[in-house]
C-alpha atoms as a PDB file:
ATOM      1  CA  UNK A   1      33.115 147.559 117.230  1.00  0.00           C
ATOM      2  CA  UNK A   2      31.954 145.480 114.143  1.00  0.00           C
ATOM      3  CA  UNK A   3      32.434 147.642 111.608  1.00  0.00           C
ATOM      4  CA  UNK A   4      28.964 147.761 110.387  1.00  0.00           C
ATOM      5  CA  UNK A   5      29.141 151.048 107.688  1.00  0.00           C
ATOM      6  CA  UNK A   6      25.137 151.059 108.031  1.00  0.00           C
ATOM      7  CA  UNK A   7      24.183 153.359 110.449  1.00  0.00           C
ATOM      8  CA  UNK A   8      20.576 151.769 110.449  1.00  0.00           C
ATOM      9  CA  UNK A   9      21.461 148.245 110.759  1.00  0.00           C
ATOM     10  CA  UNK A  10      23.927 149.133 113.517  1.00  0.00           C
ATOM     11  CA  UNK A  11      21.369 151.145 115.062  1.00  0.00           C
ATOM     12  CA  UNK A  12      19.132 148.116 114.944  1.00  0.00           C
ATOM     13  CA  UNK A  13      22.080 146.065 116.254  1.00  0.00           C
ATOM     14  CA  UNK A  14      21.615 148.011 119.299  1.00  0.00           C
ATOM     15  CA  UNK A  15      18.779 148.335 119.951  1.00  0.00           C
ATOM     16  CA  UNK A  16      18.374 144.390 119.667  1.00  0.00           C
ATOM     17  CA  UNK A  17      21.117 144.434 122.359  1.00  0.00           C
ATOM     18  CA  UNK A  18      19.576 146.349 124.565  1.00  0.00           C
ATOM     19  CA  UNK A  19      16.431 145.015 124.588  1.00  0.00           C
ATOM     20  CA  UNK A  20      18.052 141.669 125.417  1.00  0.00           C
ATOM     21  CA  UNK A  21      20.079 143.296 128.444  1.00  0.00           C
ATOM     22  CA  UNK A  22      17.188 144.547 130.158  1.00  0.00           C
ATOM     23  CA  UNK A  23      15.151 141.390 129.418  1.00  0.00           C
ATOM     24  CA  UNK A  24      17.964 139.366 131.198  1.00  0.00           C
ATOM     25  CA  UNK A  25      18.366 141.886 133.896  1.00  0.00           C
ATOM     26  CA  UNK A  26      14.694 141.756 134.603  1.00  0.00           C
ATOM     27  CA  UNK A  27      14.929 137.891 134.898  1.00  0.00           C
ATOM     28  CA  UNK A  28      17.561 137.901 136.900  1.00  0.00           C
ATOM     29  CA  UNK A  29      16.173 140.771 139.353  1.00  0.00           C
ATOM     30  CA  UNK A  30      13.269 138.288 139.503  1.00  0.00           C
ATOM     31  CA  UNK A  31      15.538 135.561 140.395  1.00  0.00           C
ATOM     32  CA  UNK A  32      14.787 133.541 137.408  1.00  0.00           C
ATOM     33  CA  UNK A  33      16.895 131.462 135.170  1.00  0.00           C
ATOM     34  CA  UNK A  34      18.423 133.055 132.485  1.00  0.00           C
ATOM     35  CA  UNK A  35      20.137 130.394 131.112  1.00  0.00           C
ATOM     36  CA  UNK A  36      16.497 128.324 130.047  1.00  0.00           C
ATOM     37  CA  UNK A  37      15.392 131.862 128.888  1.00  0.00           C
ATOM     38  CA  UNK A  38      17.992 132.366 126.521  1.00  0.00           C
ATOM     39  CA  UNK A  39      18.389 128.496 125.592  1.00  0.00           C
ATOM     40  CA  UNK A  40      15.296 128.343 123.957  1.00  0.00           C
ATOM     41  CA  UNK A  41      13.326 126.593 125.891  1.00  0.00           C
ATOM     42  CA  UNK A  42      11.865 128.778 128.036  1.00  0.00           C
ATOM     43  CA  UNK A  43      11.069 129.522 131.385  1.00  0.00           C
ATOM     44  CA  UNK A  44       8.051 126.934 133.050  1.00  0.00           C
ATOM     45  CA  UNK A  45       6.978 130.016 135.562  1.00  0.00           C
ATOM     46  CA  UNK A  46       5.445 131.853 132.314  1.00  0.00           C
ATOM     47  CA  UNK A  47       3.567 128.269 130.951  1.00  0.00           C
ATOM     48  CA  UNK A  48       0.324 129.581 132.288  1.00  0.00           C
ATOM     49  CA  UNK A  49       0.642 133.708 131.789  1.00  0.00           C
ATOM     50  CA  UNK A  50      -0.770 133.575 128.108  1.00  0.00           C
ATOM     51  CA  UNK A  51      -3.255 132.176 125.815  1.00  0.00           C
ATOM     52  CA  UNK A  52      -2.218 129.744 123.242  1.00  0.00           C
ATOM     53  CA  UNK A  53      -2.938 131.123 119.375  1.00  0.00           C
ATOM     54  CA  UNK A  54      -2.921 127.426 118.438  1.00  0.00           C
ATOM     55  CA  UNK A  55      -6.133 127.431 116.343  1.00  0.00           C
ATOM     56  CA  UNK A  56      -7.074 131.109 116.159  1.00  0.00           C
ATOM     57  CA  UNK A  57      -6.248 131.807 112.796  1.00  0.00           C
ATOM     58  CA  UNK A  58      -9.756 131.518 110.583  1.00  0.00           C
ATOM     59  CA  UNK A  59      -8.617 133.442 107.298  1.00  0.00           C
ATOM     60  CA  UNK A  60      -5.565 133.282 105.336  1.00  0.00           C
ATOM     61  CA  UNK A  61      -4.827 135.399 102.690  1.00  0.00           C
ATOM     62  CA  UNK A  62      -3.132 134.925  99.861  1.00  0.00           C
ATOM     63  CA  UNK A  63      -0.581 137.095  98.135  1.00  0.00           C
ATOM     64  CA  UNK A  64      -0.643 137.803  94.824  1.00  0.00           C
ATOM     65  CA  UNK A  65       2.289 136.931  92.635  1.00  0.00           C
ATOM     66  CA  UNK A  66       5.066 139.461  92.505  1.00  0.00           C
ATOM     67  CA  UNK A  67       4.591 139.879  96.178  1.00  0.00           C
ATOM     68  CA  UNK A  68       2.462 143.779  95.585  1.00  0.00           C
ATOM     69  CA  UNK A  69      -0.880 143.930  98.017  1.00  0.00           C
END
């Protein structure tokens, strides 16, 4: 339907499309709202579900130059 000639990224495409579908029909089948889900923002009834990472990172590492590990 685009016209993407690589098979990979249009593989990706879909994949990234599906994974979206089922993500929305989840929240809907759990009678949540979709529309703060996919506006950014969020939805409030996950607020307490996780752990923040603010503050968990104790090492960074520094690439060389050229961007080779």
């Amino acid at each position: 339907m685009l016209g993407m000639e690589d098979e990979w990224a249009a593989y990706q495409l879909d994949a990234a499309a599906m994974t979206l579908a089922a993500y929305v029909a989840q929240a809907r089948a759990e009678q949540r709202d979709v529309d703060a889900l996919l506006d950014g923002k969020g939805d409030k009834s996950d607020a307490k579900k996780y752990r923040s990472t603010k503050g968990l990172a104790r090492k960074t590492v520094k690439i060389p130059e050229g961007g080779v590990w």
